[in-house]
Protein backbone atom coordinates (compact mmCIF):
# COMPACT_ATOMS: atom_id res chain seq x y z
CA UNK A 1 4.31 22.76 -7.16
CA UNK A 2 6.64 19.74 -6.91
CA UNK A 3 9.74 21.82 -5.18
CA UNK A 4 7.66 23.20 -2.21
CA UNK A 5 6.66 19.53 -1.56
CA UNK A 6 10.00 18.16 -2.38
CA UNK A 7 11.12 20.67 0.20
CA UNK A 8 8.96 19.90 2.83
CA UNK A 9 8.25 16.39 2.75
CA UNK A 10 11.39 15.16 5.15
CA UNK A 11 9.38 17.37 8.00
CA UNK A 12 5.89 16.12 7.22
CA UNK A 13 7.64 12.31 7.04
CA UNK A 14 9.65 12.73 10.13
CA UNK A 15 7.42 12.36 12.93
CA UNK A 16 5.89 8.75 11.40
CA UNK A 17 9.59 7.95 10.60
CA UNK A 18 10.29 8.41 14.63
CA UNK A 19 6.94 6.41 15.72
CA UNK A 20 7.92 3.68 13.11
CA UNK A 21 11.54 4.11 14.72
CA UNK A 22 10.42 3.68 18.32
CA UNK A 23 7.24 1.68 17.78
CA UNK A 24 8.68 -1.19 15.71
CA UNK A 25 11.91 -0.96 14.48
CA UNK A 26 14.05 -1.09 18.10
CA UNK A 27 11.45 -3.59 19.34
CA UNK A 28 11.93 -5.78 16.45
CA UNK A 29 15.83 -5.32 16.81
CA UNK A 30 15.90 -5.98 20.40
CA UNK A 31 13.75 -8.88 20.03
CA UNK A 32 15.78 -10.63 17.87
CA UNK A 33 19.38 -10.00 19.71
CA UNK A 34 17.25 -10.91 22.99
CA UNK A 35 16.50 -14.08 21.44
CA UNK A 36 20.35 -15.30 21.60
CA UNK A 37 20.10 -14.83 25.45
CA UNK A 38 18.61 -15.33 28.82
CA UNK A 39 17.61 -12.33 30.16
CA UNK A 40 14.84 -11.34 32.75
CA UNK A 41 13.30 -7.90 33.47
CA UNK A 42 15.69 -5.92 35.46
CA UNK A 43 18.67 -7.86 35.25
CA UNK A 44 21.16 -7.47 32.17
CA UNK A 45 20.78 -10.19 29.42
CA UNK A 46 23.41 -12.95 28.95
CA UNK A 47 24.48 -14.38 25.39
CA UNK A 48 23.70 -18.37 25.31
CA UNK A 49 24.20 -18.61 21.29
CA UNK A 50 21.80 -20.78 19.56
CA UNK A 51 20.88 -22.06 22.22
CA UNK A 52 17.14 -21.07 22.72
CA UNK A 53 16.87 -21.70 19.16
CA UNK A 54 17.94 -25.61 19.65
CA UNK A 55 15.36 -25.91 22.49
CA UNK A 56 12.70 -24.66 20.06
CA UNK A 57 13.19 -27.37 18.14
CA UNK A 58 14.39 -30.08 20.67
CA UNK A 59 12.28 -29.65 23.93
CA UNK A 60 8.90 -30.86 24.04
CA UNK A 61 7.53 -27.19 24.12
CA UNK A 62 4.35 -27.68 22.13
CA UNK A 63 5.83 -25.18 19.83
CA UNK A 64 5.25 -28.03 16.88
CA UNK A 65 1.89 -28.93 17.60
CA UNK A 66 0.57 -25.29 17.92
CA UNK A 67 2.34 -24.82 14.62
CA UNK A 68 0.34 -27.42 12.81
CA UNK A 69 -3.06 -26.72 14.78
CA UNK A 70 -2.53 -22.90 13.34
CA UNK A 71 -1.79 -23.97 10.03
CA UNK A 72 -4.30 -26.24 9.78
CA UNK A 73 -6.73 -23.15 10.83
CA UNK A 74 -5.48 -20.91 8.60
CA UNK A 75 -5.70 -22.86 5.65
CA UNK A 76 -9.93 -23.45 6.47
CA UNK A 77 -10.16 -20.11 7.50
CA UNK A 78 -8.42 -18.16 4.17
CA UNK A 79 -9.98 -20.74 1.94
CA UNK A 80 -13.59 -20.21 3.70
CA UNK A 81 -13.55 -16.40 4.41
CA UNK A 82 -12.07 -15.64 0.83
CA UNK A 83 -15.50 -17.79 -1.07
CA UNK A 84 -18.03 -16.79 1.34
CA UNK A 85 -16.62 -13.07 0.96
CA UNK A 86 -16.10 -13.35 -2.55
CA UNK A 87 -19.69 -14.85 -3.47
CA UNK A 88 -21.10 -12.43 -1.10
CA UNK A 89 -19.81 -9.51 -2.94
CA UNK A 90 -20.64 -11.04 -5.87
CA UNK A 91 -24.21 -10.93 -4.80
CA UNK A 92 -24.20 -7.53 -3.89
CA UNK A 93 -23.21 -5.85 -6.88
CA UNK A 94 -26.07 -7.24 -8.67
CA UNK A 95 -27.91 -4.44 -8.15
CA UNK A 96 -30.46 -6.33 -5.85
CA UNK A 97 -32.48 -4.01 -3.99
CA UNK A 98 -31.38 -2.84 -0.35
CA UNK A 99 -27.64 -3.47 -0.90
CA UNK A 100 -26.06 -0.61 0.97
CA UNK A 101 -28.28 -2.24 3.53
CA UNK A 102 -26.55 -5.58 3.27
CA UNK A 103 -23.30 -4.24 3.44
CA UNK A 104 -23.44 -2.53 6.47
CA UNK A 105 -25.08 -5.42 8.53
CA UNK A 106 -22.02 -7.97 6.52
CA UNK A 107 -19.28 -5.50 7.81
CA UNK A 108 -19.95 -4.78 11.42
CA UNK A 109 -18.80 -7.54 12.73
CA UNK A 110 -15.20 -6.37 11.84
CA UNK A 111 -16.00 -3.06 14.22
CA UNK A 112 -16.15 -5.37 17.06
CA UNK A 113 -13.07 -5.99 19.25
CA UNK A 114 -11.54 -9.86 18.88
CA UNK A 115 -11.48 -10.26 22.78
CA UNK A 116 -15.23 -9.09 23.04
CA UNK A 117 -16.40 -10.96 19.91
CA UNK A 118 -14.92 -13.81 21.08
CA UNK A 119 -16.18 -13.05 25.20
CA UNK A 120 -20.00 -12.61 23.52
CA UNK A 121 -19.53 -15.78 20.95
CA UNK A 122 -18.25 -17.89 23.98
CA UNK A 123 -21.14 -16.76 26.39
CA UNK A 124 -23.32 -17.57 23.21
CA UNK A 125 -22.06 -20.87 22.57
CA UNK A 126 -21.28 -22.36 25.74
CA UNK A 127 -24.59 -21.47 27.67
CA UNK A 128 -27.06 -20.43 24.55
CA UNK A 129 -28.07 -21.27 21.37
CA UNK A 130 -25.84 -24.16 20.85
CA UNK A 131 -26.32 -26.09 24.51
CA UNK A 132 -29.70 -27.64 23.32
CA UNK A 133 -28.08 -29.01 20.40
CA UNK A 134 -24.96 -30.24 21.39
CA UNK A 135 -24.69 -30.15 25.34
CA UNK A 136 -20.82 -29.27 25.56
CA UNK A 137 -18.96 -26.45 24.89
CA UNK A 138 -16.08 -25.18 23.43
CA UNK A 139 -14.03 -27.11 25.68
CA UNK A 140 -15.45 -30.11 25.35
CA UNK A 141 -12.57 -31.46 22.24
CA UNK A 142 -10.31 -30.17 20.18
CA UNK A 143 -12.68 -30.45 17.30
CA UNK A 144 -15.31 -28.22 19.30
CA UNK A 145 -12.48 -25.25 19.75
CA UNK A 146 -11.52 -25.35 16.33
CA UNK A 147 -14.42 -25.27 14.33
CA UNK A 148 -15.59 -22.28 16.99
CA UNK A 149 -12.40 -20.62 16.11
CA UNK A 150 -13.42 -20.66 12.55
CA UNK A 151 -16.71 -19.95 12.64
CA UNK A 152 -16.25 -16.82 14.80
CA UNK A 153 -13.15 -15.74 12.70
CA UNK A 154 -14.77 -15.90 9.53
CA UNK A 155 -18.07 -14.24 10.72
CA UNK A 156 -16.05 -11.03 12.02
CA UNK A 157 -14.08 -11.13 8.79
CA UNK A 158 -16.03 -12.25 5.96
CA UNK A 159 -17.65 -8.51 5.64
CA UNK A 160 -14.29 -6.65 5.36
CA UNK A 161 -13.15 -8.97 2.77
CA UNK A 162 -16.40 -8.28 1.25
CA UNK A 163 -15.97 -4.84 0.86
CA UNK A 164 -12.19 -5.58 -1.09
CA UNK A 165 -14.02 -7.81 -3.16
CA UNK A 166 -16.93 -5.32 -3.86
CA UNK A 167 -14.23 -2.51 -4.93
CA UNK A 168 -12.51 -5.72 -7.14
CA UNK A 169 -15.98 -6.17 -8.64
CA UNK A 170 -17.00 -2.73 -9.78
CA UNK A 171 -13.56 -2.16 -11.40
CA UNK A 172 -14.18 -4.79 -14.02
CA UNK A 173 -14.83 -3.12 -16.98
CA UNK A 174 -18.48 -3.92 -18.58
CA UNK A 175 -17.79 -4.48 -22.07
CA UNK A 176 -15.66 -6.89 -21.17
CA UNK A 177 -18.39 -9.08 -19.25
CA UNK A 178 -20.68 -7.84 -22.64
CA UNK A 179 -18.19 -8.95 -24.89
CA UNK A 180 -18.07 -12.72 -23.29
CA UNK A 181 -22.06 -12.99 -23.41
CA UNK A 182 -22.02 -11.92 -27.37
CA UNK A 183 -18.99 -14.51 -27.82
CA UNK A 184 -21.59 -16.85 -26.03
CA UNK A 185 -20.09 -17.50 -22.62
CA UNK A 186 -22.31 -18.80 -19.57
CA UNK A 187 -22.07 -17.19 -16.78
CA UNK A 188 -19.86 -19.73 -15.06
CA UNK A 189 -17.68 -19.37 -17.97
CA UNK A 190 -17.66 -15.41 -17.71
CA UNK A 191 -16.52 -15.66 -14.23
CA UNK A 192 -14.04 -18.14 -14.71
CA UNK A 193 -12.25 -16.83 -17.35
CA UNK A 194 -13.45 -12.65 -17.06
CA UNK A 195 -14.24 -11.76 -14.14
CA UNK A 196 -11.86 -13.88 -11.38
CA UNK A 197 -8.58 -12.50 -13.75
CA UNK A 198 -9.69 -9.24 -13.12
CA UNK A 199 -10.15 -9.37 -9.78
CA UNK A 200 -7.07 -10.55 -9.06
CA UNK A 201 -5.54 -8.02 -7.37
CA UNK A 202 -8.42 -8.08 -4.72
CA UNK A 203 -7.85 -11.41 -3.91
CA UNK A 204 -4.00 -11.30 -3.63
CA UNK A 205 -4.90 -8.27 -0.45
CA UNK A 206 -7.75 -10.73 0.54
CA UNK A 207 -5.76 -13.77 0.92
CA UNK A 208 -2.70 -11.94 2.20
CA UNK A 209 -5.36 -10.25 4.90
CA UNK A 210 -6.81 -13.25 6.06
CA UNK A 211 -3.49 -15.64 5.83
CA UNK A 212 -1.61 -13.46 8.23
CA UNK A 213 -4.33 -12.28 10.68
CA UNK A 214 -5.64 -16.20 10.78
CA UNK A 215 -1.33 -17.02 11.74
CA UNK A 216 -1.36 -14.14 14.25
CA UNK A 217 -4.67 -14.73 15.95
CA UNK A 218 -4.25 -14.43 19.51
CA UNK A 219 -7.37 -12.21 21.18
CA UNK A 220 -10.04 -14.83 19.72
CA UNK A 221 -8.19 -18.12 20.95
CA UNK A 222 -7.59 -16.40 24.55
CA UNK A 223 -11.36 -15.63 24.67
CA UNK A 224 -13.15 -18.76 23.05
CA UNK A 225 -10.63 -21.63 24.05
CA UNK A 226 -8.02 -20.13 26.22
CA UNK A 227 -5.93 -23.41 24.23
CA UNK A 228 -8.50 -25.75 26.11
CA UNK A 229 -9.00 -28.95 26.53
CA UNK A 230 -5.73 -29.12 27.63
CA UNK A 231 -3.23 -27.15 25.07
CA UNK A 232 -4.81 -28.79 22.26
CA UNK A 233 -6.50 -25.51 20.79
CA UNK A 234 -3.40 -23.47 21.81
CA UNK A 235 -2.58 -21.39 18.82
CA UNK A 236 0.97 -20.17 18.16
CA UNK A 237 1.04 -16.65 19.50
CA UNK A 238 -0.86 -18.40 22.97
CA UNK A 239 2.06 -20.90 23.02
CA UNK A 240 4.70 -18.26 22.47
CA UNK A 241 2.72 -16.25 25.64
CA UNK A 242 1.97 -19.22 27.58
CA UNK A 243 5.96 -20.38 26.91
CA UNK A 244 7.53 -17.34 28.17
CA UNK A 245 7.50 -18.21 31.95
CA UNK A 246 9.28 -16.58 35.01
CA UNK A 247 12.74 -17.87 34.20
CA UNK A 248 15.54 -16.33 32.13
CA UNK A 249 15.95 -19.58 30.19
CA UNK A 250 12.07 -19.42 29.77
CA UNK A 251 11.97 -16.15 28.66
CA UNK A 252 14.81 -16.23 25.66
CA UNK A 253 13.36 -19.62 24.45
CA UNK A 254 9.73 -17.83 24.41
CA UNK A 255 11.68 -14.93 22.01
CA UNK A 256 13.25 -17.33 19.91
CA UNK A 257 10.13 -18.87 19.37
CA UNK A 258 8.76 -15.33 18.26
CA UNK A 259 11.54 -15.08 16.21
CA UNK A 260 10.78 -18.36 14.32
CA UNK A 261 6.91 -17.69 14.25
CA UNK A 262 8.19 -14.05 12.31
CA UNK A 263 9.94 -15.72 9.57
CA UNK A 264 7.62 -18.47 9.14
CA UNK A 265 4.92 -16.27 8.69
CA UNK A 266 6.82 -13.71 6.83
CA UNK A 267 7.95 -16.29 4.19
CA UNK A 268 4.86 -17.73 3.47
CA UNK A 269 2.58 -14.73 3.11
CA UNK A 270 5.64 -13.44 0.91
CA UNK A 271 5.43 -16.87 -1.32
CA UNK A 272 1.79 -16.17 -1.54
CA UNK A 273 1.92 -12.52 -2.44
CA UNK A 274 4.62 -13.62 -5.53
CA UNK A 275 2.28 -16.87 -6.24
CA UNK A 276 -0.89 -14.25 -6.59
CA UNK A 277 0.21 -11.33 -8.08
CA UNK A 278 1.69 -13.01 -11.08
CA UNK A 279 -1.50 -14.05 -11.88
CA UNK A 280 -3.07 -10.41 -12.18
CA UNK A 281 -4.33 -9.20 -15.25
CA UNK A 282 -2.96 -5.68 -16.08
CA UNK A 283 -5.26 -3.77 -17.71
């Protein structure tokens, strides 16, 4: 059976090889040689060197301080989503009753589209369930925006996290978690030093997951904050957008700062995939 596939798989391959082709890799190409230059729409680009690059990191772009404000988000929100998901899951594999129940209602949130989440979780901040409370909205301070960023990031994705860590859970094997209850471990002590080793490989995808969708959040922060007050809740895709202008200058020194934002994001979540999976227990 393994000739007829081996015969026909560079057919069934070839038309996602040609999407991938046209889709990403001559983007991703053109991006970065577009990056060296000045360029506008309908006008041929023209090579500046390093130059874009240099204003990245010498102009007073706000490319820095959207860098640290996303950081700073990511790590609450991977560190938050990843415990709340994880303890959730935990919960529901403990054969409580109505947990297919549960896990529907925890996961829907992820069916919902970031720019309409965010539309309905600004409409019911800013004029509903929070206005008797606080009286300002998320525009009010930076510390306002952010937390709202979190809070509606982590709702939407604590449920499909959930579901990774549910699959994680299930796989452990039982006489394993029997084994450290006849040794006389607690059950802090069984999911310390059983149960999190094992599940491992769920939270390397979970934290990989949530670490580069948290870096590459755009539709949320254009719908709750827009980057107000100011720029101060401007995330790094919105600055990249937001620094791309009319101008040719303006629009290679926008590339160049996509360009950065690609391998910054690249090399951590690839630090973090190495840091994680050499943890994993293989079974």
């Amino acid at each position: 059976m393994n000739k007829p596939t081996a015969r026909w798989f560079p057919i069934f391959l070839l038309p996602t090889l040609i999407a991938f082709i046209i889709g990403f890799a001559i983007p991703f190409f053109m991006g970065i040689w577009l990056s060296f230059c000045e360029y506008a729409t309908i006008e041929e680009p023209t090579f500046v060197g390093f130059s874009n690059y240099l204003r990245v990191f010498t102009a007073d772009i706000g490319f820095w301080y959207s860098f640290g404000f996303t950081a700073l988000f990511t790590l609450v929100s991977v560190v938050l989503i990843n415990l709340a998901a994880f303890f959730v899951a935990l919960g529901l594999t403990r054969g409580i009753r109505g947990t297919n129940l549960f896990r529907t209602v925890f996961f829907m949130p992820n069916l919902i589209g970031g720019i309409v989440l965010g539309y309905i979780w600004k409409m019911l901040i800013n004029y509903g369930i929070l206005i008797p409370l606080f009286g300002k909205d998320l525009s009010y301070s930076t510390a306002f925006g952010f937390w709202g960023l979190v809070a509606v990031v982590a709702w939407q994705q604590i449920g499909y996290m959930m579901i990774i860590y549910i699959a994680g859970l299930q796989s452990v094997p039982e006489e394993l978690i029997e084994a450290s209850r006849i040794d006389g471990a607690g059950r802090w002590q069984t999911l310390k030093n059983v149960t999190i080793p094992m599940v491992m490989p769920s939270i390397t995808i979970c934290t990989f997951l949530t670490l580069t969708n948290s870096f590459k959040l755009y539709d949320q922060n254009l719908a709750l904050t827009d980057g107000k007050p100011g720029s101060t809740t401007e995330m790094l895709a919105m600055a990249i957008r937001n620094a791309y202008g009319t101008t040719p200058r303006a629009h290679g020194t926008a590339q160049a700062m996509a360009v950065i934002f690609f391998i910054i994001v690249a090399t951590i979540a690839l630090l973090q995939l190495w840091s994680t999976h050499r943890r994993e227990v293989r079974q």
